[in-house]
C-alpha atoms as a PDB file:
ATOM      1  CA  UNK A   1      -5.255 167.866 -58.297  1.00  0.00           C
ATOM      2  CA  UNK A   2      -5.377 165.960 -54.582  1.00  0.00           C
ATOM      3  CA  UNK A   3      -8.150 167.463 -52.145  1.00  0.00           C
ATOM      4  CA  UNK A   4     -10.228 165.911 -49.280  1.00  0.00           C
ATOM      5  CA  UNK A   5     -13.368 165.680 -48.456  1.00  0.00           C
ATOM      6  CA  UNK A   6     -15.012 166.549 -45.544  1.00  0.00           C
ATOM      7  CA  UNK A   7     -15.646 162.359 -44.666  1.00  0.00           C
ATOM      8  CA  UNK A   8     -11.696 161.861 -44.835  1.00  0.00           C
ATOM      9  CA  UNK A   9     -11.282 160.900 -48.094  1.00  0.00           C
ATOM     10  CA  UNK A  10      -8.695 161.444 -50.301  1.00  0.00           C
ATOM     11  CA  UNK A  11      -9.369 162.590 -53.883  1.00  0.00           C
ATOM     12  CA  UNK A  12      -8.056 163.223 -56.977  1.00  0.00           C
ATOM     13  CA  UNK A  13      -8.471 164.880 -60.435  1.00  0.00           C
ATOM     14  CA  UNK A  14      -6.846 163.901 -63.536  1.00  0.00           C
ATOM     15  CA  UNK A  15      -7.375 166.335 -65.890  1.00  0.00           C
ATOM     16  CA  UNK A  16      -6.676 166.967 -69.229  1.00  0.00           C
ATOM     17  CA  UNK A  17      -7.629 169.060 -71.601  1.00  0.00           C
ATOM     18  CA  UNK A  18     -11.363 169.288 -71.225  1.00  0.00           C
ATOM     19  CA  UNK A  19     -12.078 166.113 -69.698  1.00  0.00           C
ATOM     20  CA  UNK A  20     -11.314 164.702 -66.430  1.00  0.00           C
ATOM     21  CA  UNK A  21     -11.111 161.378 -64.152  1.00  0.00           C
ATOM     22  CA  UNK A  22     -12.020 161.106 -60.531  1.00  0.00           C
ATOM     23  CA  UNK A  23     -10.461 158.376 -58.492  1.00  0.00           C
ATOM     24  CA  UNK A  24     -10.387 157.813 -54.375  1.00  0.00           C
ATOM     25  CA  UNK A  25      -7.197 157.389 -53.180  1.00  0.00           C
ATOM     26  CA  UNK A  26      -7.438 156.870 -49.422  1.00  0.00           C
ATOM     27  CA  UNK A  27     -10.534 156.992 -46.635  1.00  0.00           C
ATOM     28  CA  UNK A  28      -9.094 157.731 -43.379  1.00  0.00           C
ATOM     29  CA  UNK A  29     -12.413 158.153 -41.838  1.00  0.00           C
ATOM     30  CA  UNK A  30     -11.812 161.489 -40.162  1.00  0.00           C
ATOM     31  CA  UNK A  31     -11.954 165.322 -41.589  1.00  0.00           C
ATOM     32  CA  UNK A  32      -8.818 165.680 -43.051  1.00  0.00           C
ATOM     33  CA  UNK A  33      -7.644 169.639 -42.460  1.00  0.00           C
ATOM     34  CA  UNK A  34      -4.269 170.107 -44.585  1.00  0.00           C
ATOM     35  CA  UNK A  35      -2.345 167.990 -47.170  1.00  0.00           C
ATOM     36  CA  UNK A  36       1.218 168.936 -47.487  1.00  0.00           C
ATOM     37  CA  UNK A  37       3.402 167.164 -50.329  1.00  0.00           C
ATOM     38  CA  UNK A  38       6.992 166.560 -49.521  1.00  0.00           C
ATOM     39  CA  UNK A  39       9.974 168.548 -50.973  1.00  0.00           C
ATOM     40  CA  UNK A  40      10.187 166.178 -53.754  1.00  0.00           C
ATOM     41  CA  UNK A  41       6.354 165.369 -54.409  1.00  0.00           C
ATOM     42  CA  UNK A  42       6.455 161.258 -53.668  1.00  0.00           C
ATOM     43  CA  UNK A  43       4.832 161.593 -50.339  1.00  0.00           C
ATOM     44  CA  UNK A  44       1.458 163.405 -49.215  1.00  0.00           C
ATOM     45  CA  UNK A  45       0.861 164.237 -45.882  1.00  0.00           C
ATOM     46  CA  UNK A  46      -3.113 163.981 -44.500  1.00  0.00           C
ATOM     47  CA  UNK A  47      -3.017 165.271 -41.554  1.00  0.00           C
ATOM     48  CA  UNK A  48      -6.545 165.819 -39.131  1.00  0.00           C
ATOM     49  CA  UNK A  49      -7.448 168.425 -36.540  1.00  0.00           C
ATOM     50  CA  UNK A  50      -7.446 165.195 -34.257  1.00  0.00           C
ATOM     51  CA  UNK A  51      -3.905 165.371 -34.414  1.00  0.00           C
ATOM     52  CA  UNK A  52      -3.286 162.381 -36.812  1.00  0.00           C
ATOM     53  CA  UNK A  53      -1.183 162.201 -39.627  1.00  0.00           C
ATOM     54  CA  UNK A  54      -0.938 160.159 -42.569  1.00  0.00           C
ATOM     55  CA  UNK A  55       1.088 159.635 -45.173  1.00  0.00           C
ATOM     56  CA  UNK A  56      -0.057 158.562 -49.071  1.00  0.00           C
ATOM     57  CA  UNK A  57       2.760 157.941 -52.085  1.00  0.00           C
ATOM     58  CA  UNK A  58       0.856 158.631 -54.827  1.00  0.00           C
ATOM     59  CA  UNK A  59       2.920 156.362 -57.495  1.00  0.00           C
ATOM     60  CA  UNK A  60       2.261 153.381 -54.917  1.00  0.00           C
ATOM     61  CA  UNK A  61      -1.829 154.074 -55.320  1.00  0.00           C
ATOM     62  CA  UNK A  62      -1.966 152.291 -51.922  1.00  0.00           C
ATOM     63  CA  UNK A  63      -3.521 153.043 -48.761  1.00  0.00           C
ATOM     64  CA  UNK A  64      -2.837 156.488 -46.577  1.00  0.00           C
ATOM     65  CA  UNK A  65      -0.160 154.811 -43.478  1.00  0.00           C
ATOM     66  CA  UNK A  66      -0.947 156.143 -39.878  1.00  0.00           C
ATOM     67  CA  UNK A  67       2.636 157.627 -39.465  1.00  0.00           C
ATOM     68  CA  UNK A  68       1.897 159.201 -35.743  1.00  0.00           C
ATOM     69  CA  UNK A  69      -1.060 159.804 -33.501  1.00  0.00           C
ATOM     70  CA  UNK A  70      -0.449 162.680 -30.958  1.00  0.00           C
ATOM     71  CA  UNK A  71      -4.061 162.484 -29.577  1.00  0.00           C
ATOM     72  CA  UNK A  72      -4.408 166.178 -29.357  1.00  0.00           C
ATOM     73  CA  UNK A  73      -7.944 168.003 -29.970  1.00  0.00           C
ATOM     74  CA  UNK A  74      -6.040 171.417 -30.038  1.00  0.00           C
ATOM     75  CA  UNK A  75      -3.565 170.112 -33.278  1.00  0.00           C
ATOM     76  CA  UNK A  76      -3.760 172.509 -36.306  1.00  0.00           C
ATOM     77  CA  UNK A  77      -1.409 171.541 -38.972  1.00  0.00           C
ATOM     78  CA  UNK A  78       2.078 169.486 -39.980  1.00  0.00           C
ATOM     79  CA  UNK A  79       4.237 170.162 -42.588  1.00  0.00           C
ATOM     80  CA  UNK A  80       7.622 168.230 -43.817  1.00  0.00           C
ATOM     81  CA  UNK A  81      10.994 169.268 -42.150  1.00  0.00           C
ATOM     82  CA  UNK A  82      13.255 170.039 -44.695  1.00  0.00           C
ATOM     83  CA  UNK A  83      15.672 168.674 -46.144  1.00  0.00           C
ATOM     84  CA  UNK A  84      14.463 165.118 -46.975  1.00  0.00           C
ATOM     85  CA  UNK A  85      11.180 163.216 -46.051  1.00  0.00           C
ATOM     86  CA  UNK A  86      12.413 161.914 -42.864  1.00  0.00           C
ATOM     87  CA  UNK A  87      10.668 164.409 -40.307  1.00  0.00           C
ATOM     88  CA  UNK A  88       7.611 166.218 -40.062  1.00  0.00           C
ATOM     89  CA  UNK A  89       6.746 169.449 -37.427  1.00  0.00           C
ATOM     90  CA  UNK A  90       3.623 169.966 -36.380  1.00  0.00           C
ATOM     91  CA  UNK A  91       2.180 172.872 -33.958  1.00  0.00           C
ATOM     92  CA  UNK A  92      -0.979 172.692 -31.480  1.00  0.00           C
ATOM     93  CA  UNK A  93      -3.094 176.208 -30.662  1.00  0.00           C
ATOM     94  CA  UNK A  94      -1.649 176.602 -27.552  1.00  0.00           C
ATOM     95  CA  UNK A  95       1.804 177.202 -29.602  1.00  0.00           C
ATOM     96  CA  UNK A  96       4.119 173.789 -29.635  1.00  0.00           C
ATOM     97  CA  UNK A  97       5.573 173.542 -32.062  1.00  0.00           C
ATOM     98  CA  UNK A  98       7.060 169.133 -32.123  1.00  0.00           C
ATOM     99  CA  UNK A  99       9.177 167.368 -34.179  1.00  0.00           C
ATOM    100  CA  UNK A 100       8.592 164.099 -35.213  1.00  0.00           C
ATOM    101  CA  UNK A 101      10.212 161.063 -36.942  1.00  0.00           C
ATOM    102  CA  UNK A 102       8.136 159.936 -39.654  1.00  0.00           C
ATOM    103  CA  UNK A 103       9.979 156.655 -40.188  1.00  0.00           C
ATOM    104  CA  UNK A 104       8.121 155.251 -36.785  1.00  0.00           C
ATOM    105  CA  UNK A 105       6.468 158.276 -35.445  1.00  0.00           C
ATOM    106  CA  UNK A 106       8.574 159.279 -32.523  1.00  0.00           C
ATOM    107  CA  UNK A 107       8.600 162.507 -30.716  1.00  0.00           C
ATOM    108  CA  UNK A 108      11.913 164.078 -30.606  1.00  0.00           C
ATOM    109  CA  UNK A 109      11.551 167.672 -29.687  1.00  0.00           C
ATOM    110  CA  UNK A 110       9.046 170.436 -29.022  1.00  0.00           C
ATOM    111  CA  UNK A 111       9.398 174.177 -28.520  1.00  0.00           C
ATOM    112  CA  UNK A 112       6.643 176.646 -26.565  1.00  0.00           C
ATOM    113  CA  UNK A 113       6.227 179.767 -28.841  1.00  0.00           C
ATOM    114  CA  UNK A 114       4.047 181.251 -25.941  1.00  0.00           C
ATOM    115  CA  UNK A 115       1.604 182.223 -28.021  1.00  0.00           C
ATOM    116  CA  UNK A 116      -1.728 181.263 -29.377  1.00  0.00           C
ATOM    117  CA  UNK A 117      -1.816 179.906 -32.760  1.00  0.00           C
ATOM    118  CA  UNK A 118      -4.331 180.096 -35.493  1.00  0.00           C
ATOM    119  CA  UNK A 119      -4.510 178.791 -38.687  1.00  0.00           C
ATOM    120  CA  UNK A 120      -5.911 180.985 -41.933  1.00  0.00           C
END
């Protein structure tokens, strides 16, 4: 079980049966406000309301990578763009929704829903 904490950092739960272990993964010093695992669970995306997104392999047990940065106070979530691990969307409240390489974090395409968006 992976969650975050409100600080940033990554946690998670190993548990089985009735006992458990707690270990930190990653501290990427701001609120993190979704985690996303790819299609085929080797990458986790962290990705902050700041509009930062990281990614953490959890069979590497290394550090989260900054994959992009789109300085954006009104970014609500990203999510892997399917097939593959290559590309990640992402959509701010005003309703763009971008596209972005996750290989060196370039911006390749955005479209305006026109619309307000909210997350639940």
């Amino acid at each position: 079980l992976y969650f975050s904490a409100q600080e940033g950092i990554l946690i998670f739960y190993h548990i089985k049966d009735l006992e458990y272990e707690i270990k930190i993964c990653a501290d990427i010093s701001q609120p993190i406000s979704s985690l996303m695992f790819s299609p085929d669970y080797t990458s986790l995306l962290l990705v902050t309301d700041q509009g930062t997104v990281y990614s953490y392999r959890p069979a590497h047990s290394g550090e989260a990578v900054k994959l992009l940065d789109t300085s954006s106070n009104c970014f609500l979530a990203a999510d892997f763009l399917t097939p593959g691990n290559n590309y990640c969307v992402s959509v701010t409240i005003s309703g763009e929704v971008q596209v972005w390489s996750l290989e060196d974090g370039t911006f390749l395409s955005k479209l305006n829903l026109g619309i307000e968006v909210h997350v639940t």
